[in-house]
Protein backbone atom coordinates (compact mmCIF):
# COMPACT_ATOMS: atom_id res chain seq x y z
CA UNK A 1 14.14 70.84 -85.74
CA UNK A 2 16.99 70.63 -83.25
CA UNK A 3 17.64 73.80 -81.10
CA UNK A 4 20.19 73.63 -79.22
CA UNK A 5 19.94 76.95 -76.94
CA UNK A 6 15.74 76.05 -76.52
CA UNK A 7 17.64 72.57 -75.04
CA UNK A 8 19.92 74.10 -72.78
CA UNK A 9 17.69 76.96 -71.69
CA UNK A 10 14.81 74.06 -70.57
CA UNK A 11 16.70 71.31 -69.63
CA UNK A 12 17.27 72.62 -65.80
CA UNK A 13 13.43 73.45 -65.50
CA UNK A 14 12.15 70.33 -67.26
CA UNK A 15 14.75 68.20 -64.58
CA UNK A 16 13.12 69.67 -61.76
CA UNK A 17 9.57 69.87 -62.86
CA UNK A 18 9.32 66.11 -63.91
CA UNK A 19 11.65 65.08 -60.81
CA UNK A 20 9.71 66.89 -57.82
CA UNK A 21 6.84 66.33 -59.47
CA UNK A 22 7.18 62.52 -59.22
CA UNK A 23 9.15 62.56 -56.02
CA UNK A 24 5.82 64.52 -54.35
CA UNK A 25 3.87 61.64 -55.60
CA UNK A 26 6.10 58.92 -53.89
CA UNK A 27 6.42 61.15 -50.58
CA UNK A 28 2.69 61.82 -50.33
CA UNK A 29 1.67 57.79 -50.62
CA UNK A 30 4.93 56.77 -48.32
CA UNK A 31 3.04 59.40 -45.57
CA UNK A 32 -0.14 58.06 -45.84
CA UNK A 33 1.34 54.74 -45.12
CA UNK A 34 1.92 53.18 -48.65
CA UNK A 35 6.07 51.65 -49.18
CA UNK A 36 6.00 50.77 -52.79
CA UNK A 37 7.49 53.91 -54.00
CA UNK A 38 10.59 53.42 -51.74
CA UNK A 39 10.42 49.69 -52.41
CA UNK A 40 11.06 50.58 -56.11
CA UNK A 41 13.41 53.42 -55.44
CA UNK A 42 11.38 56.02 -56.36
CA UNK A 43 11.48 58.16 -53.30
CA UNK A 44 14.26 60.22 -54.34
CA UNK A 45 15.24 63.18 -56.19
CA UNK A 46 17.75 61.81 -58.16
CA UNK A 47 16.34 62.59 -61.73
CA UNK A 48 17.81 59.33 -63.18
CA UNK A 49 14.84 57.28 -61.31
CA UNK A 50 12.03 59.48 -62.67
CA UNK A 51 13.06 59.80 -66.13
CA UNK A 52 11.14 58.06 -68.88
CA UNK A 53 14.07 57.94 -71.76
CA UNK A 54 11.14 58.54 -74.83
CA UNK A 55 8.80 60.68 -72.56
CA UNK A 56 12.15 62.96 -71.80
CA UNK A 57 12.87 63.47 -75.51
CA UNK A 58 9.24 64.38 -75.93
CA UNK A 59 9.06 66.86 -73.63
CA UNK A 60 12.42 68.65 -74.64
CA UNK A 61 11.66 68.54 -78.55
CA UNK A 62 8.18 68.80 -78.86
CA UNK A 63 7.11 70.19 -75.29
CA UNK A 64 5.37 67.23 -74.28
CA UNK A 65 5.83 64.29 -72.37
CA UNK A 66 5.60 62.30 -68.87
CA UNK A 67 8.20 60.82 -66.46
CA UNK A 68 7.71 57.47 -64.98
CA UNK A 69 4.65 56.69 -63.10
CA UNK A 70 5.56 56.04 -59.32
CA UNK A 71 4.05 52.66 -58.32
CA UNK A 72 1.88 52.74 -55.83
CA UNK A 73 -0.74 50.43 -53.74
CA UNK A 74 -3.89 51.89 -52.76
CA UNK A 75 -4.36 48.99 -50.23
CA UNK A 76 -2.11 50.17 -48.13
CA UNK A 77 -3.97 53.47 -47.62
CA UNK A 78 -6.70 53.66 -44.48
CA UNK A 79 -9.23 55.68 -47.07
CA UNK A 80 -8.55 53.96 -50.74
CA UNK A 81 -10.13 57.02 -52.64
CA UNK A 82 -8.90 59.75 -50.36
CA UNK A 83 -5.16 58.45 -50.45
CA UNK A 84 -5.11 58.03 -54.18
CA UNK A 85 -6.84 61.80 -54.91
CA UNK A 86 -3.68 63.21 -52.27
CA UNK A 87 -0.69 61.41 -54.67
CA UNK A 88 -2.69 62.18 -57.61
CA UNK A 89 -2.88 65.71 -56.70
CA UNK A 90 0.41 65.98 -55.04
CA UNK A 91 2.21 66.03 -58.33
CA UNK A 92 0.50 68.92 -60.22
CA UNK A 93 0.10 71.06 -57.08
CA UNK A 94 4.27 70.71 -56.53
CA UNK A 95 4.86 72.21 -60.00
CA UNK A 96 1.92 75.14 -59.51
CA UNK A 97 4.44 75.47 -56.23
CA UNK A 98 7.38 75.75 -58.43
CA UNK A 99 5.98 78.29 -60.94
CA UNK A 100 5.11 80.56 -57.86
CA UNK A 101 8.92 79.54 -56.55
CA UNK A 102 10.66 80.47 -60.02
CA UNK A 103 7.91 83.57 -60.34
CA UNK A 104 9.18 85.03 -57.58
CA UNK A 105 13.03 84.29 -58.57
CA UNK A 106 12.23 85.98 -61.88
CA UNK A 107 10.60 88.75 -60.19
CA UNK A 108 14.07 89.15 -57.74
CA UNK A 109 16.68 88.96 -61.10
CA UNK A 110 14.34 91.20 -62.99
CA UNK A 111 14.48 93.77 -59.49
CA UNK A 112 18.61 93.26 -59.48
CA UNK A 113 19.21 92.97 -63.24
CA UNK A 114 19.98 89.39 -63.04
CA UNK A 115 22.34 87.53 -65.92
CA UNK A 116 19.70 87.37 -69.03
CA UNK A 117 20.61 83.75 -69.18
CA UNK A 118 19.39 82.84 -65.51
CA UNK A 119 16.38 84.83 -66.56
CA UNK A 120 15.71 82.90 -69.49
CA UNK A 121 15.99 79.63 -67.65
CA UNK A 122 13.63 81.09 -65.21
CA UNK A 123 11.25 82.35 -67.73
CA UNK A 124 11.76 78.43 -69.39
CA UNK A 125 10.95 76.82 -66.25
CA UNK A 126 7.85 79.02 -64.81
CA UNK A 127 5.71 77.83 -68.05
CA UNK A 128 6.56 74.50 -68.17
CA UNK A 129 5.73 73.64 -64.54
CA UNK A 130 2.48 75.59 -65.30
CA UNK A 131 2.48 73.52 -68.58
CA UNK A 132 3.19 70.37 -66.83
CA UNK A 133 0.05 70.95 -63.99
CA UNK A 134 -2.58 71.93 -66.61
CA UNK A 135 -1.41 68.97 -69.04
CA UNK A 136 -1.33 66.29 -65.80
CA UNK A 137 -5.07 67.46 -65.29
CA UNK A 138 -6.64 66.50 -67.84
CA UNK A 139 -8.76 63.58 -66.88
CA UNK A 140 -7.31 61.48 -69.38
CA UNK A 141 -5.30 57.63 -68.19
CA UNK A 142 -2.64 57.55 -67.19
CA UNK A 143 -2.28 61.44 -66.33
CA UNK A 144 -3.16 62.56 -62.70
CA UNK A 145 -6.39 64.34 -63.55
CA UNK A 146 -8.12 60.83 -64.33
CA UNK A 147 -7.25 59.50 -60.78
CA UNK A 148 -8.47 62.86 -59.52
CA UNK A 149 -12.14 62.39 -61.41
CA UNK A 150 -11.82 58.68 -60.09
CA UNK A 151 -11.98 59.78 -56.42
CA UNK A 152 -15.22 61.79 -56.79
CA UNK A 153 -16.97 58.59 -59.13
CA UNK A 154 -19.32 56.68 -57.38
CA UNK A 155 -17.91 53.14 -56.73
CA UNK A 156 -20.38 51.55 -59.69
CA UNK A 157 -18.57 54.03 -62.13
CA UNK A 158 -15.08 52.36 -61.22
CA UNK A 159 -15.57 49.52 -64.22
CA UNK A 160 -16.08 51.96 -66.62
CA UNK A 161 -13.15 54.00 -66.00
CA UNK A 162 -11.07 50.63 -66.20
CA UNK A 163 -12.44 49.75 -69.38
CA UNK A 164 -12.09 53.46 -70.97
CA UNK A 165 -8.70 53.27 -69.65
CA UNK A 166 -7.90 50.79 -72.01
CA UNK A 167 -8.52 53.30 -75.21
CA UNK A 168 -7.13 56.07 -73.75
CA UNK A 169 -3.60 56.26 -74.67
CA UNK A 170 -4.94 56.56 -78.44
CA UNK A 171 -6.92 59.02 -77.57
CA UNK A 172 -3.83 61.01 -75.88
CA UNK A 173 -1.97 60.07 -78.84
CA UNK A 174 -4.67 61.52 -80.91
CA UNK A 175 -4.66 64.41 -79.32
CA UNK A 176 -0.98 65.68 -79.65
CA UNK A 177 -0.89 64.93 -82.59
CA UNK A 178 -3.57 66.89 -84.21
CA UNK A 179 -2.72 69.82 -81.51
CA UNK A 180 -5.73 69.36 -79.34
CA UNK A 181 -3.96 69.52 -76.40
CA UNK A 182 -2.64 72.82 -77.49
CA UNK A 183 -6.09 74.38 -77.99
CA UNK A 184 -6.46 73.02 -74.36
CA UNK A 185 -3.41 74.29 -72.43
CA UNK A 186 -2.67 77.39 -74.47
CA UNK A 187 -6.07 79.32 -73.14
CA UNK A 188 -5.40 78.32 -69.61
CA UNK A 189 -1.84 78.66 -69.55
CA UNK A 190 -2.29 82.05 -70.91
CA UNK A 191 -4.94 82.97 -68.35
CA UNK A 192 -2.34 81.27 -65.87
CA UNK A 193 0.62 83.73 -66.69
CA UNK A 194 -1.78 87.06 -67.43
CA UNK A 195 -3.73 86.54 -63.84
CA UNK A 196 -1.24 85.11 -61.68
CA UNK A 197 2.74 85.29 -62.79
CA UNK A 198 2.28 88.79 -64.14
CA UNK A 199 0.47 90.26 -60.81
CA UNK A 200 2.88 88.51 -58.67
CA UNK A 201 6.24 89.92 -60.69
CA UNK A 202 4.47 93.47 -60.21
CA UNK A 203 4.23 93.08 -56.65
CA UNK A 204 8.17 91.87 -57.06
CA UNK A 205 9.07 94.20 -59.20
């Protein structure tokens, strides 16, 4: 169903979660030497050049989706598997940053009785940069977490992750749509925002 105050209230977090989140994957492989990001104009933070028009929609009706992947050439990097587990990290570990970033706002507006609004877009944006790290994770292809398992495969192992790549946008499919990926992020988002964001808004507040 369309909701338009759940649209407004997690438009500004989704914009910067998706957009850092793919700019930190162009910046990390442009440091370690690789120009196809910036060839392609994704080293930027304009949101226009990260946005992925049907992953968008996903993400701000049914809390899930993905940006467009930032090219990059692993050729270009001195260490192939080290350079490709930094940019495959970089992402996820920018919006863990963020959640701690907005945590702390929350914690501040919460201290000065803040406008409820900018505390709901807080709130909004904290859980779906957690949401977006766990859900990049998983080590499912495309999403970061695959690249990440990739890295720590021994070479012969490479052919088989090519070939399972193949299959596994069905699977991903398969998985939002009978909730699986809920009954994967729920447990460790929850453990994310009982352990972490709630101590750290104590210590804040």
């Amino acid at each position: 169903m369309f909701d338009l105050s759940r649209i407004v209230l997690t438009l500004p977090g989704i914009l910067v979660a998706i957009t850092l989140h793919e700019f930190a994957h162009a910046y990390t492989a442009y440091l370690l030497g690789d120009p196809t990001s910036k060839h392609y104009g994704r080293l930027t933070i304009n949101p226009i050049s990260h946005i992925d028009v049907f992953g968008f929609l996903m993400l701000m009706l049914a809390g899930f989706g993905w940006a467009k992947p930032v090219p990059i050439n692993p050729n270009y990097f001195k260490k192939r598997k080290l350079g490709t587990l930094l940019v495959s990290i970089a992402g996820p570990a920018t919006n863990i940053l963020l959640a701690l970033i907005f945590t702390i706002l929350l914690g501040l507006q919460l201290r000065n009785g803040g406008n409820s609004l900018v505390i709901s877009i807080i709130e909004y944006s904290i859980f779906i940069n957690i949401g977006l790290a766990i859900f990049n994770l998983l080590p499912i292809p495309p999403l970061d977490g695959s690249k990440v398992l990739l890295a720590f495969l021994p070479d012969r192992f490479e052919n088989y992750y090519y070939q399972y790549q193949k299959y596994s946008h069905v699977l991903l499919l398969l998985l939002l749509v009978f909730n699986g990926i809920d009954l994967i992020l729920t447990p460790i988002m929850n453990w994310s925002v009982n352990n972490i964001v709630v101590r750290l808004l104590y210590l804040i507040y």
